[in-house]
Protein backbone atom coordinates (compact mmCIF):
# COMPACT_ATOMS: atom_id res chain seq x y z
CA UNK A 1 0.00 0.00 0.00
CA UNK A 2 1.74 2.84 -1.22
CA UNK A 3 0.49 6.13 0.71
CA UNK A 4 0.93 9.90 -0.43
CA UNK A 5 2.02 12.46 1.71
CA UNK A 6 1.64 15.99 1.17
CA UNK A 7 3.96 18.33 1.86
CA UNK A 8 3.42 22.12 2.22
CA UNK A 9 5.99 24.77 1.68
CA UNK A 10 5.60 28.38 2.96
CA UNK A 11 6.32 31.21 0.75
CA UNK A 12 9.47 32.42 1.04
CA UNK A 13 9.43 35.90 3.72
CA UNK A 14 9.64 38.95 1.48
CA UNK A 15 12.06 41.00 3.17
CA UNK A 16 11.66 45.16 2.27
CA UNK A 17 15.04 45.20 3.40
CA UNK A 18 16.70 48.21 4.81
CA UNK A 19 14.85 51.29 3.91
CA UNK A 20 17.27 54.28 4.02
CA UNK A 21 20.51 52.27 3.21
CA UNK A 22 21.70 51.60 -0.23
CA UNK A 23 22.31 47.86 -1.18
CA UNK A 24 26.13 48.46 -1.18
CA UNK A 25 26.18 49.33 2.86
CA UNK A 26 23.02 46.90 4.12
CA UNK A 27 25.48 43.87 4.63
CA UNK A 28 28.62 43.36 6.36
CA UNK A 29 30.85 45.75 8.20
CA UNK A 30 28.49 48.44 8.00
CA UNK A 31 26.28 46.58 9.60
CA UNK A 32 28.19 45.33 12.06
CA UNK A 33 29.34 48.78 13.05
CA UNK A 34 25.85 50.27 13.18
CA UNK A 35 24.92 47.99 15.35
CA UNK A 36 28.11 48.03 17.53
CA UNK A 37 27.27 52.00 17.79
CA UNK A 38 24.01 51.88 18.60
CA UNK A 39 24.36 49.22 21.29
CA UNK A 40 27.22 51.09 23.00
CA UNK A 41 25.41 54.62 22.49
CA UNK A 42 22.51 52.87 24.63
CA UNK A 43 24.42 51.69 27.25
CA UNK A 44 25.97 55.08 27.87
CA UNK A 45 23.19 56.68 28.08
CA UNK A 46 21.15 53.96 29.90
CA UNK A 47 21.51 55.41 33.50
CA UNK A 48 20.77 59.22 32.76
CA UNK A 49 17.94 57.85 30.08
CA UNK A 50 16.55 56.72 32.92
CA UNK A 51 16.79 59.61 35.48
CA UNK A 52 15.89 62.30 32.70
CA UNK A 53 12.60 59.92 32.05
CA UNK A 54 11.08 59.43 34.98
CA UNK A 55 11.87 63.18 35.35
CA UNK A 56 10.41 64.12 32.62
CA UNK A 57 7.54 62.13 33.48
CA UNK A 58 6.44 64.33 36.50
CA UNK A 59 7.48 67.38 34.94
CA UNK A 60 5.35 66.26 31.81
CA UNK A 61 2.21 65.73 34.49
CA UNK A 62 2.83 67.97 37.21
CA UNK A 63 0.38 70.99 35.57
CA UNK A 64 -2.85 68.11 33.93
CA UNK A 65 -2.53 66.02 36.49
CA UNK A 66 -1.33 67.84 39.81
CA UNK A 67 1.05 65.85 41.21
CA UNK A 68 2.15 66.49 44.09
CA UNK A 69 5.86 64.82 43.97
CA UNK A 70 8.35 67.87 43.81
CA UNK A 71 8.10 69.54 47.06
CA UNK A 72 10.31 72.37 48.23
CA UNK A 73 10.09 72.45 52.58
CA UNK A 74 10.57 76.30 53.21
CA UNK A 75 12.35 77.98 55.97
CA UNK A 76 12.48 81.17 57.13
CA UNK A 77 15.12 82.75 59.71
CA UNK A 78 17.10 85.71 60.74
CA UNK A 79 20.83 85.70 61.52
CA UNK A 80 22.19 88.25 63.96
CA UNK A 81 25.31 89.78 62.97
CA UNK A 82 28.71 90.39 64.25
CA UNK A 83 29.36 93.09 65.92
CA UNK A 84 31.37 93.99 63.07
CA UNK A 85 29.53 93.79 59.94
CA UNK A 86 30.61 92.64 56.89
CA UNK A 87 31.81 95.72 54.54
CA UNK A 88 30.32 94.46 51.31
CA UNK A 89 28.28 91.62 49.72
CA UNK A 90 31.14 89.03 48.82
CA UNK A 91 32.24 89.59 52.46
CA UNK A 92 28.37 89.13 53.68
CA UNK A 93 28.59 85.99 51.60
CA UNK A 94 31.36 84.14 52.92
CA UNK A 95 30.10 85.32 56.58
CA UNK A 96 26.94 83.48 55.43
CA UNK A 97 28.65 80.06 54.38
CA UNK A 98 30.49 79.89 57.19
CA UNK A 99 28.18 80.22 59.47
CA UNK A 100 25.88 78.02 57.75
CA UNK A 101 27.93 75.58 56.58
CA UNK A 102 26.95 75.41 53.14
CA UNK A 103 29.59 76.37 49.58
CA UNK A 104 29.29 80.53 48.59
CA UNK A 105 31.96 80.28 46.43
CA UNK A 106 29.74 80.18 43.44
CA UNK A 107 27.17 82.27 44.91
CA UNK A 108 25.24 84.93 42.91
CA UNK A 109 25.68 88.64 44.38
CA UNK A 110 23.37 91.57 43.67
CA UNK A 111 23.46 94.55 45.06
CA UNK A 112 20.73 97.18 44.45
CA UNK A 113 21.25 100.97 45.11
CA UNK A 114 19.82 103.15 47.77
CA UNK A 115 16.64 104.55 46.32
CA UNK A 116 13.97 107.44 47.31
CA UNK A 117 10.35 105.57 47.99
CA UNK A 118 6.82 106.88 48.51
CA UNK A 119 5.59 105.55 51.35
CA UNK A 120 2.32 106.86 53.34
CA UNK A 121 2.72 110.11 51.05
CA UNK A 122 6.28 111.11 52.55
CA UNK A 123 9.35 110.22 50.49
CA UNK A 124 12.25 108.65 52.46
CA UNK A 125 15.41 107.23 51.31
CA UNK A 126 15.80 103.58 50.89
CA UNK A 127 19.13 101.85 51.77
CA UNK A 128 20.97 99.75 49.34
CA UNK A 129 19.64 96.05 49.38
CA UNK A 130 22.40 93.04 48.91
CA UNK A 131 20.92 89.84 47.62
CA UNK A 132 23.01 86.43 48.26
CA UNK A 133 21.07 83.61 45.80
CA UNK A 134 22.67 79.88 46.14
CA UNK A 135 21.23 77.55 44.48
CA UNK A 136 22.16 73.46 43.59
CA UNK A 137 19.50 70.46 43.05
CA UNK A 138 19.08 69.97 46.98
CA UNK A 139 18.84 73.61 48.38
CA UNK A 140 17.50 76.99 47.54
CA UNK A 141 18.61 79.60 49.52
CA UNK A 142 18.42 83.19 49.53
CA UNK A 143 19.54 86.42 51.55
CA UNK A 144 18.47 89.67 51.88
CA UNK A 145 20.43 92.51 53.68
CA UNK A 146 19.41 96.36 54.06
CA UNK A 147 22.63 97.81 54.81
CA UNK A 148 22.30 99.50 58.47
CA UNK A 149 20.54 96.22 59.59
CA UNK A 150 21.90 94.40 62.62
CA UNK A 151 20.48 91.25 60.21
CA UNK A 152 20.20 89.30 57.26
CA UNK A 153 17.02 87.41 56.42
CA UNK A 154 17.37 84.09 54.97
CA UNK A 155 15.25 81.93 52.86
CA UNK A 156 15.94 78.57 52.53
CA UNK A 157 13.94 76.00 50.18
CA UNK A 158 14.78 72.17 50.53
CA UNK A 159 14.22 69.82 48.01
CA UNK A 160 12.08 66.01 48.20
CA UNK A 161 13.55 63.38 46.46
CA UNK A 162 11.07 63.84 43.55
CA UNK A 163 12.33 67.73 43.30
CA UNK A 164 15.77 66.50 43.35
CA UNK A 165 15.07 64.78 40.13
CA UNK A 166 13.44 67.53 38.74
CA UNK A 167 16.00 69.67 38.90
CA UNK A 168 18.40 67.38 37.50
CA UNK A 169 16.18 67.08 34.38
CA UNK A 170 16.43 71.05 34.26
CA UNK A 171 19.89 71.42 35.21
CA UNK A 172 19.27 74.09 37.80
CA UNK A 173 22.01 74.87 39.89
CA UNK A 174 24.34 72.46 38.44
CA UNK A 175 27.83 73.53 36.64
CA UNK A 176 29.30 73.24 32.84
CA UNK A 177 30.05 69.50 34.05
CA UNK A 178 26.22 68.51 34.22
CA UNK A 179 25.71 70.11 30.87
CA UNK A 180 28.19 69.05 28.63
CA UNK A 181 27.00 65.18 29.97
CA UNK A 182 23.43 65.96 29.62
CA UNK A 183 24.85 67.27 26.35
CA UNK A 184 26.51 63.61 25.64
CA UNK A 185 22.96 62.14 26.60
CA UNK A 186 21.24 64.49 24.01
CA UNK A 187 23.15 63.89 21.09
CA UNK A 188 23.59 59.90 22.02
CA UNK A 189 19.78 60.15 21.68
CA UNK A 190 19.58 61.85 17.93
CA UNK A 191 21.97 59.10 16.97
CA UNK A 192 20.34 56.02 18.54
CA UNK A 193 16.97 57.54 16.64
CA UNK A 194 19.06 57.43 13.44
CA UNK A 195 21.09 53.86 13.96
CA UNK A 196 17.36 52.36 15.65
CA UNK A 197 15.55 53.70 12.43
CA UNK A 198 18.21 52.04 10.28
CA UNK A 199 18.34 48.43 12.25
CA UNK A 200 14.01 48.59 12.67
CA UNK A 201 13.45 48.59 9.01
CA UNK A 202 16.14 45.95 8.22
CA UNK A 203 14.48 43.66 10.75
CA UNK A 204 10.88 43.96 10.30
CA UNK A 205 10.98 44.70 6.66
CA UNK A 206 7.37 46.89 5.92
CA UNK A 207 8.33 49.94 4.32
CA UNK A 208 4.88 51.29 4.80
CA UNK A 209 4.74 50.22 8.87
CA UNK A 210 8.12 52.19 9.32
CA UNK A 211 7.16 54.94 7.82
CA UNK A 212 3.91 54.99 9.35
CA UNK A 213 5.29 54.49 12.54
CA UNK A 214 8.07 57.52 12.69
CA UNK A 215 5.77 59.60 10.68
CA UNK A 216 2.39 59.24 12.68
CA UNK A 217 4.39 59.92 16.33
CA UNK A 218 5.99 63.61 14.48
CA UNK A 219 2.95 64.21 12.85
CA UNK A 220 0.96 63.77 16.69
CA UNK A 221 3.51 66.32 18.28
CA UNK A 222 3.00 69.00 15.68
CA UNK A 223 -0.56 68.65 16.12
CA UNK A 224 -0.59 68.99 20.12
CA UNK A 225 2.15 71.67 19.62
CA UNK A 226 0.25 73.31 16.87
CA UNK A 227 -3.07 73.04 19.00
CA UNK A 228 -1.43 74.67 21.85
CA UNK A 229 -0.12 77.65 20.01
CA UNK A 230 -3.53 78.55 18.82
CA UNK A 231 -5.05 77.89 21.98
């Protein structure tokens, strides 16, 4: 008895191959390098990827949804001072760090000229105001000194975890150092969306889906941003 078995083939996988790379640099060592780049451009920027996202995740909320993460506790004092006072504001600053134990070096100093003021209908002469602002991701802090007073008021904001992050994401108070690496992190992420584009069309192969796909999420901003303008 002689029996028949039938065997199906499946059509071979049409592959729409890689959709922004000519034929000459979709095989080999281009390939190998794009990859090589994009894998090591991701692991670089893996930890900060992560801070600035789930940063930019309450900052992205914090207004629609009023979340109430980023806190700032606020204090309030007034420092005595010495019996002899400082003779000018980068003297009043380093008084100030010393005595509260935190870095002036970097402080910003303003100092605002005597003035005449109305005040119940009789002009008087103001006294020149010195401003000490320091600022990093953890503290805010702020002094204010009349010259003539016996002493300086102090404001002093300090930072929840959740605010901590936040002003990471923004970079406030935080030196060239922080940039030029948030820098790194930026332009790591224009080239991963350039090598991931590449590698994404090579490996799923539908011209139309890729395009679809980067198209539809640029053409969704411009219409939120566009909506917003007009708003």
């Amino acid at each position: 008895m002689n029996t028949t078995q039938a065997t199906t083939t499946r059509p071979p996988k049409s592959q729409g191959g890689y959709l922004f790379l000519p034929k000459p640099l979709a095989r080999g060592t281009f390939l190998k390098w794009l990859r090589r780049t994009h894998a090591w451009l991701g692991l670089w920027g893996a930890a900060l990827g992560l801070l600035f996202g789930v940063s930019g995740i309450l900052l992205n909320h914090r207004d629609i949804l009023k979340i109430p993460a980023a806190k700032m506790a606020q204090h309030e004092l007034q420092l005595p001072l010495p019996g002899l006072h400082p003779s000018d504001p980068k003297a009043l600053a380093v008084w100030l760090g010393q005595t509260l134990g935190i870095d002036t070096q970097h402080a910003r100093i303003r100092r605002e000229a005597g003035k005449a003021v109305v005040w119940n209908n009789t002009t008087i002469q103001q006294p020149p105001l010195w401003q000490i602002s320091v600022r990093n991701p953890k503290r805010v802090l702020q002094a204010d000194y009349w010259e003539g007073n016996a002493f300086v008021s102090v404001k002093q904001g300090e930072a929840n975890f959740f605010a901590l992050l936040t002003n990471l994401h923004k970079g406030s108070g935080m030196g060239i150092g922080w940039v030029l690496l948030a820098d790194t992190l930026a332009g790591g992420l224009v080239v991963l969306s350039l090598t991931g584009t590449l590698l994404w069309t090579g490996l799923h192969g539908k011209r139309l889906a890729a395009a679809g796909l980067g198209l539809g999420s640029f053409g969704l901003a411009m219409f939120f941003t566009l909506q917003a303008i007009g708003e």
